[in-house]
PDB file of N, CA and C in Angstrom:
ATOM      1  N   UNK A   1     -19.750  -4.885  -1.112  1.00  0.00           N
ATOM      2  CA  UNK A   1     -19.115  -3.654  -1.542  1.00  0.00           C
ATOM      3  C   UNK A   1     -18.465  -3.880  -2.899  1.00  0.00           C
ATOM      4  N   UNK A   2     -18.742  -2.913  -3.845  1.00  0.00           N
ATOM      5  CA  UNK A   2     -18.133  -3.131  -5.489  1.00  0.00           C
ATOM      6  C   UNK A   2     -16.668  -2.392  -5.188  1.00  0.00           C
ATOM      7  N   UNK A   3     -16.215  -3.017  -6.028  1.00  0.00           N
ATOM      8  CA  UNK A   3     -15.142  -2.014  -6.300  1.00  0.00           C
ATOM      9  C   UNK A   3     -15.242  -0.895  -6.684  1.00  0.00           C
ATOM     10  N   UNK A   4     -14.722   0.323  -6.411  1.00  0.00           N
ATOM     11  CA  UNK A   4     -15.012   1.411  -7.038  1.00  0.00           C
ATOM     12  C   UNK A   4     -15.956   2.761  -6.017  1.00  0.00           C
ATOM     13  N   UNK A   5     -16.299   1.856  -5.123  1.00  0.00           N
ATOM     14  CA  UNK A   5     -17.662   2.644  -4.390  1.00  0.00           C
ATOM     15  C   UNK A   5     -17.020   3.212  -3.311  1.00  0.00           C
ATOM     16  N   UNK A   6     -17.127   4.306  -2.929  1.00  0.00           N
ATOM     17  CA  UNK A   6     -17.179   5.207  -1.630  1.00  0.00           C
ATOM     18  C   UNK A   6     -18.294   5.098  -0.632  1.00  0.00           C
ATOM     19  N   UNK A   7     -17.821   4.950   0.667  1.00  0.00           N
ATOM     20  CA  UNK A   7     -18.976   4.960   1.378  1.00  0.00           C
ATOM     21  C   UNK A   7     -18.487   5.562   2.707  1.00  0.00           C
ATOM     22  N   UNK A   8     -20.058   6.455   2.987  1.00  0.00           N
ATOM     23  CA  UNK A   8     -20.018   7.360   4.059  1.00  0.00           C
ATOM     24  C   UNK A   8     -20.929   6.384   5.329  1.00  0.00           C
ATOM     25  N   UNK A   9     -19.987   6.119   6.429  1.00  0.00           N
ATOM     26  CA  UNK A   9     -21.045   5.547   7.299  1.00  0.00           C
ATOM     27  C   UNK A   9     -20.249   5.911   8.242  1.00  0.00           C
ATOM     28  N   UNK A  10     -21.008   5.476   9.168  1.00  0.00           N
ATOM     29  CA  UNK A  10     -20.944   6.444  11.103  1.00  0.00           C
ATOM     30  C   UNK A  10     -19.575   5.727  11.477  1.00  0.00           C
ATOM     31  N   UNK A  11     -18.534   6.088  12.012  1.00  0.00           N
ATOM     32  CA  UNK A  11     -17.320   6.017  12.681  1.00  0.00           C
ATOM     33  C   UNK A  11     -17.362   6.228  13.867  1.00  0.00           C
ATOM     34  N   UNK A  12     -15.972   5.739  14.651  1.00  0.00           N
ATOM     35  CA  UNK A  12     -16.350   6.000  16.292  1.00  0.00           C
ATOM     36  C   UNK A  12     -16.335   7.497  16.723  1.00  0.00           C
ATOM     37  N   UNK A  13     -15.654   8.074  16.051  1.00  0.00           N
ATOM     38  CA  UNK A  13     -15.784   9.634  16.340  1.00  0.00           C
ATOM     39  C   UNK A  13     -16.581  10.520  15.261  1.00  0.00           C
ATOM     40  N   UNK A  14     -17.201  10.160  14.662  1.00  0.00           N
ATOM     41  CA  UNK A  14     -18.064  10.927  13.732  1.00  0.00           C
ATOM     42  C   UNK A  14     -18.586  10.228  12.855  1.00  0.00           C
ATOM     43  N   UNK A  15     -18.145  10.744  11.335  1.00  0.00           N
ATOM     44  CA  UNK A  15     -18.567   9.556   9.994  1.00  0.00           C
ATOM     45  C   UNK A  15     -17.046   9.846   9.516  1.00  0.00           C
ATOM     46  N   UNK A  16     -17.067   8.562   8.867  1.00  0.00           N
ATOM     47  CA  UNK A  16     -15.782   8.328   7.526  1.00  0.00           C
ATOM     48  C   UNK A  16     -16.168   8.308   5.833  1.00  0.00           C
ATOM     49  N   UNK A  17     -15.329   8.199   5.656  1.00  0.00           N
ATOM     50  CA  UNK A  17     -15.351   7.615   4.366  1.00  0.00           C
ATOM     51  C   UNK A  17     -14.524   6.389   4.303  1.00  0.00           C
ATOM     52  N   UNK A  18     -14.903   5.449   3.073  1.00  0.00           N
ATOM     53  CA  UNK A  18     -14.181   4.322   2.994  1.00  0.00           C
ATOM     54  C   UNK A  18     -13.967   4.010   1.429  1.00  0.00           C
ATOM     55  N   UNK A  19     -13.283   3.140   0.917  1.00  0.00           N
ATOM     56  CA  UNK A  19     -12.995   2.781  -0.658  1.00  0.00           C
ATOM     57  C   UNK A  19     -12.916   1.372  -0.052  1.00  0.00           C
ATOM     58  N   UNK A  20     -13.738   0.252  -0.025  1.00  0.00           N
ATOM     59  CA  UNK A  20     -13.212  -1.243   0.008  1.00  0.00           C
ATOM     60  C   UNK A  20     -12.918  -1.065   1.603  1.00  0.00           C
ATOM     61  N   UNK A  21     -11.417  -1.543   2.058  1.00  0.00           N
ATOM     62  CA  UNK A  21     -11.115  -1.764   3.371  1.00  0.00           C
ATOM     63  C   UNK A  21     -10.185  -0.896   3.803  1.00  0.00           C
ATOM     64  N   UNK A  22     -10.440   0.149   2.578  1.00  0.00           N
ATOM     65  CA  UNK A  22      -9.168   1.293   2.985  1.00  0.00           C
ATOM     66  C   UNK A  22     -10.030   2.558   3.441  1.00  0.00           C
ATOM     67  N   UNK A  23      -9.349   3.407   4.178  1.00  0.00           N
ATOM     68  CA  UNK A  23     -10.137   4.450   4.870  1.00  0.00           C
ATOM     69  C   UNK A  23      -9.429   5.630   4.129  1.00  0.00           C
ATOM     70  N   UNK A  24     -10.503   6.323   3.890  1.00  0.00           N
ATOM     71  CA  UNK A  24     -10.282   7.758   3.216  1.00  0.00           C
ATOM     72  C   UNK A  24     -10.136   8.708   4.181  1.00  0.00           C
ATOM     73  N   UNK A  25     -11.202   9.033   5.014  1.00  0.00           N
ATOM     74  CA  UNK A  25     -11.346  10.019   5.969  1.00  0.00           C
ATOM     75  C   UNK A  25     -12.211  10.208   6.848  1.00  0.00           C
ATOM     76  N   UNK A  26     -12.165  11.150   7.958  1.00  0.00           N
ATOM     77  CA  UNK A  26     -12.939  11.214   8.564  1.00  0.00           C
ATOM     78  C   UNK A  26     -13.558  12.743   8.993  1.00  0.00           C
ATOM     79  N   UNK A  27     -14.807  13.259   8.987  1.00  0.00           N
ATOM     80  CA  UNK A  27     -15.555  13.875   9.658  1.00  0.00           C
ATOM     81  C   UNK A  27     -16.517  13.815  10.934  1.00  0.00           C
ATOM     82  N   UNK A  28     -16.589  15.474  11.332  1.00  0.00           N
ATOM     83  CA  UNK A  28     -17.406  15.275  12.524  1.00  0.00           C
ATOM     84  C   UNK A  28     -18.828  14.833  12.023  1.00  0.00           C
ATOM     85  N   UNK A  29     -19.351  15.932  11.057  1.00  0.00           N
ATOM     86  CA  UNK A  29     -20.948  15.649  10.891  1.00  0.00           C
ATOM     87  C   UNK A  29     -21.249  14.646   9.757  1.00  0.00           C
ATOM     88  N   UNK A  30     -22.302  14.193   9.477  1.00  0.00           N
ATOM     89  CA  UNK A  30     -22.454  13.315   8.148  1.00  0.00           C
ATOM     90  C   UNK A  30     -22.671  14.252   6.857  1.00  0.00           C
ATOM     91  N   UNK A  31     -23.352  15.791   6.904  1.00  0.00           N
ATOM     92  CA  UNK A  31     -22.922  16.305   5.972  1.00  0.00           C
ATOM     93  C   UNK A  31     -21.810  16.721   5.310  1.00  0.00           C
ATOM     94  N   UNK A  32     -20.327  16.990   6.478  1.00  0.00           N
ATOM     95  CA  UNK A  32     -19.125  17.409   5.742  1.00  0.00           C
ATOM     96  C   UNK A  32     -18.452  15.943   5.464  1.00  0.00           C
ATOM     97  N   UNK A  33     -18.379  14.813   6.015  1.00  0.00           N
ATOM     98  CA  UNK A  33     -18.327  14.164   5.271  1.00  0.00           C
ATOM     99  C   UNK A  33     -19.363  13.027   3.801  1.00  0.00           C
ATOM    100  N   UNK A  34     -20.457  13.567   3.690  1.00  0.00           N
ATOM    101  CA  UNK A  34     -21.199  13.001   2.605  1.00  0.00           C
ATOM    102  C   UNK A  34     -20.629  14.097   1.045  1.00  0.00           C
ATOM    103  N   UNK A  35     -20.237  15.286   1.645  1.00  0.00           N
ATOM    104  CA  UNK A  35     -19.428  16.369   0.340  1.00  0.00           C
ATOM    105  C   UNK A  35     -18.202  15.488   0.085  1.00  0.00           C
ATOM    106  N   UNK A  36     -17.510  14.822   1.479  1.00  0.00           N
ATOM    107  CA  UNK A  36     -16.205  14.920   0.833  1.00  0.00           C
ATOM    108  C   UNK A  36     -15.901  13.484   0.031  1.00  0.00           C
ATOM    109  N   UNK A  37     -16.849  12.397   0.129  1.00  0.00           N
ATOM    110  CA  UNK A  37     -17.097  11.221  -0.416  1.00  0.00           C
ATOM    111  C   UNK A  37     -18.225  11.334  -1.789  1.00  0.00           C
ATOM    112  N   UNK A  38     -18.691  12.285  -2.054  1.00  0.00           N
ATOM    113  CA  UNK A  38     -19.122  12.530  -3.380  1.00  0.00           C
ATOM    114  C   UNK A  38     -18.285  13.098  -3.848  1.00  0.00           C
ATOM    115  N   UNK A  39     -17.536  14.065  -3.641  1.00  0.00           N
ATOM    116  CA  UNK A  39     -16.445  14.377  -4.554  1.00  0.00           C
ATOM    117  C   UNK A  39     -15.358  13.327  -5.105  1.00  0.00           C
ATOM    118  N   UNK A  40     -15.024  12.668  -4.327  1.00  0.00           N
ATOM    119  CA  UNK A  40     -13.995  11.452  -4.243  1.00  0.00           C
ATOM    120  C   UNK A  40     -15.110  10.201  -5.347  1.00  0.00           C
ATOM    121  N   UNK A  41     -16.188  10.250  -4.871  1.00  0.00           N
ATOM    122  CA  UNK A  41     -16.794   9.361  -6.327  1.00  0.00           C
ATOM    123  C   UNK A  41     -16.689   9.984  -7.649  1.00  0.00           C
ATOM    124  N   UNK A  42     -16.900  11.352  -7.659  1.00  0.00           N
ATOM    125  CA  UNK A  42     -17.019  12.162  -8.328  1.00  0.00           C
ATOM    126  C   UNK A  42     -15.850  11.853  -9.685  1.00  0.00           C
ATOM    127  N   UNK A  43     -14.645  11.959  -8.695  1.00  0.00           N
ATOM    128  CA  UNK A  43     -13.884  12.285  -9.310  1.00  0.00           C
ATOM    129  C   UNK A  43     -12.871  10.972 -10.047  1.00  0.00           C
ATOM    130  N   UNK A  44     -13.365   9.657  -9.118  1.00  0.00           N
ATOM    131  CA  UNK A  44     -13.204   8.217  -9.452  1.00  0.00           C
ATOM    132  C   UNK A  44     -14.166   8.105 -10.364  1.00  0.00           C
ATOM    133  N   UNK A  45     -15.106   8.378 -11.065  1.00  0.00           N
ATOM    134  CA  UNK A  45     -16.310   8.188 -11.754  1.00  0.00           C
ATOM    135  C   UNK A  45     -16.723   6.667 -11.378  1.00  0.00           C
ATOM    136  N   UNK A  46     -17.308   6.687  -9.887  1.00  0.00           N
ATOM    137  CA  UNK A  46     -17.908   5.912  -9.243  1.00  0.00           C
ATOM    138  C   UNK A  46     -18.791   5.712  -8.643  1.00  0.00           C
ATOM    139  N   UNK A  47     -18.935   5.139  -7.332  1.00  0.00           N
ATOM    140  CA  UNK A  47     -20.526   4.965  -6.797  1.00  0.00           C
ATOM    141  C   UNK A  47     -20.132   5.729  -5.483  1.00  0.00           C
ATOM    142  N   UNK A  48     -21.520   6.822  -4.964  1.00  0.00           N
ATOM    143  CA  UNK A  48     -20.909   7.319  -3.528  1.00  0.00           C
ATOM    144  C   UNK A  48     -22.284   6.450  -2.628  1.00  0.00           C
ATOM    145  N   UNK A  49     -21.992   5.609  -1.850  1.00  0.00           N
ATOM    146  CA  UNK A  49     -22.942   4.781  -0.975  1.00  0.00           C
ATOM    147  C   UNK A  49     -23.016   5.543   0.435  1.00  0.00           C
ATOM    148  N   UNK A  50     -24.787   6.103   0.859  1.00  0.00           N
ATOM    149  CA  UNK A  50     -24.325   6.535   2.163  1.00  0.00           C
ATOM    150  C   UNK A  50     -25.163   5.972   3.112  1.00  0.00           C
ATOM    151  N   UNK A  51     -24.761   5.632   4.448  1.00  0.00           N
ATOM    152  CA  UNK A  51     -25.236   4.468   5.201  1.00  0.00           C
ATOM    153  C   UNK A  51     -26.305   5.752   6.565  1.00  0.00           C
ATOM    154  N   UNK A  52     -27.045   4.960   6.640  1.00  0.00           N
ATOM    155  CA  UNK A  52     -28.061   5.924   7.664  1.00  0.00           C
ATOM    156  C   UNK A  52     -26.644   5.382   9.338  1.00  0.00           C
ATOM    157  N   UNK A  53     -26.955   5.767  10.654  1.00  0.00           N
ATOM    158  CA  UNK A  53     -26.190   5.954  11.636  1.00  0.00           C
ATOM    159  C   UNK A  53     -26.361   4.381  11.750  1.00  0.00           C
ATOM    160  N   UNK A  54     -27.718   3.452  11.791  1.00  0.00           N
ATOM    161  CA  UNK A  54     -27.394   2.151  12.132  1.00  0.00           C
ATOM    162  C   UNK A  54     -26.792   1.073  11.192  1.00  0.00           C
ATOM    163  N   UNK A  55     -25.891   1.601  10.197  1.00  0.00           N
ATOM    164  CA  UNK A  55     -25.510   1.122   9.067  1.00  0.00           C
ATOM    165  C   UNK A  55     -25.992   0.893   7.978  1.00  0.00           C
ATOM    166  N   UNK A  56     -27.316   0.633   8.231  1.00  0.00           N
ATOM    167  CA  UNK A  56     -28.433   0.304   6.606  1.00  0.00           C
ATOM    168  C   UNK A  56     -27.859   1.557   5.294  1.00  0.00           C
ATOM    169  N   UNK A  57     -28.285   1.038   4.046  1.00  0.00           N
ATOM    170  CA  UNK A  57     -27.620   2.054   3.415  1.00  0.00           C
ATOM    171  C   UNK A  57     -29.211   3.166   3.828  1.00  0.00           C
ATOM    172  N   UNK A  58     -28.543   4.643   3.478  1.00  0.00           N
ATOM    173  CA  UNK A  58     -29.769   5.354   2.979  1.00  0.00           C
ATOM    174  C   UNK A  58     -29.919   5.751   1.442  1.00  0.00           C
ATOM    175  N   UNK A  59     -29.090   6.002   0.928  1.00  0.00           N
ATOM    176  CA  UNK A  59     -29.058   5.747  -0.541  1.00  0.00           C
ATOM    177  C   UNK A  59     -27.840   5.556  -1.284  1.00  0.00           C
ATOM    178  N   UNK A  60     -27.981   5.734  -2.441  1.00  0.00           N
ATOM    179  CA  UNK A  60     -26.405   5.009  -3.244  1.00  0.00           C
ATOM    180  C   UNK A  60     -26.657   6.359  -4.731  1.00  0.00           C
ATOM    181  N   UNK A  61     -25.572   6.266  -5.054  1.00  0.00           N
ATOM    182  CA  UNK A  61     -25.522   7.510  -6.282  1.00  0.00           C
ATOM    183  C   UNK A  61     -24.320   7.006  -7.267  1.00  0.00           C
ATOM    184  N   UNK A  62     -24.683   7.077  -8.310  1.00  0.00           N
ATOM    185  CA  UNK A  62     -23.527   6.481  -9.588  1.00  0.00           C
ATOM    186  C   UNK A  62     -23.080   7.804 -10.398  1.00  0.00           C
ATOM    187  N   UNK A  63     -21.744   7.744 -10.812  1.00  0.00           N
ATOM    188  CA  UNK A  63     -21.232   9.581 -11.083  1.00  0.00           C
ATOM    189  C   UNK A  63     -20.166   8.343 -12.623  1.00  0.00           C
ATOM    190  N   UNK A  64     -20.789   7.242 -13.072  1.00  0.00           N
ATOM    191  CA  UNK A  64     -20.065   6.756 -14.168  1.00  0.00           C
ATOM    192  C   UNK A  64     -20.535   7.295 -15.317  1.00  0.00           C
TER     193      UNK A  64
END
């Protein structure tokens, strides 16, 4: 994990978001949270990383 990167992957009650080892948030579906972790890269001018349900990434997006 870089510094800087957001990542959306499956949580015990839905999906989160994460920055490093800190937790941003959490959603029920992976679409309301994949909006709310691109915005948050968005707005870090960073990387939004999003992980398919068995953790693998499914893709990665750079907003530098």
């Amino acid at each position: 994990m870089a510094p800087g990167e957001i990542h959306t992957k499956p949580g015990p009650k839905g999906w989160r978001n994460t920055a490093g080892t800190r937790h941003l948030s959490n959603h029920k579906t992976k679409a309301l949270a994949e909006k709310a972790g691109r915005k948050v890269a968005m707005k870090r001018s960073g990387a939004h990383v999003v992980h398919k349900q068995d953790g693998s990434v499914s893709r990665k997006a750079s907003y530098r």
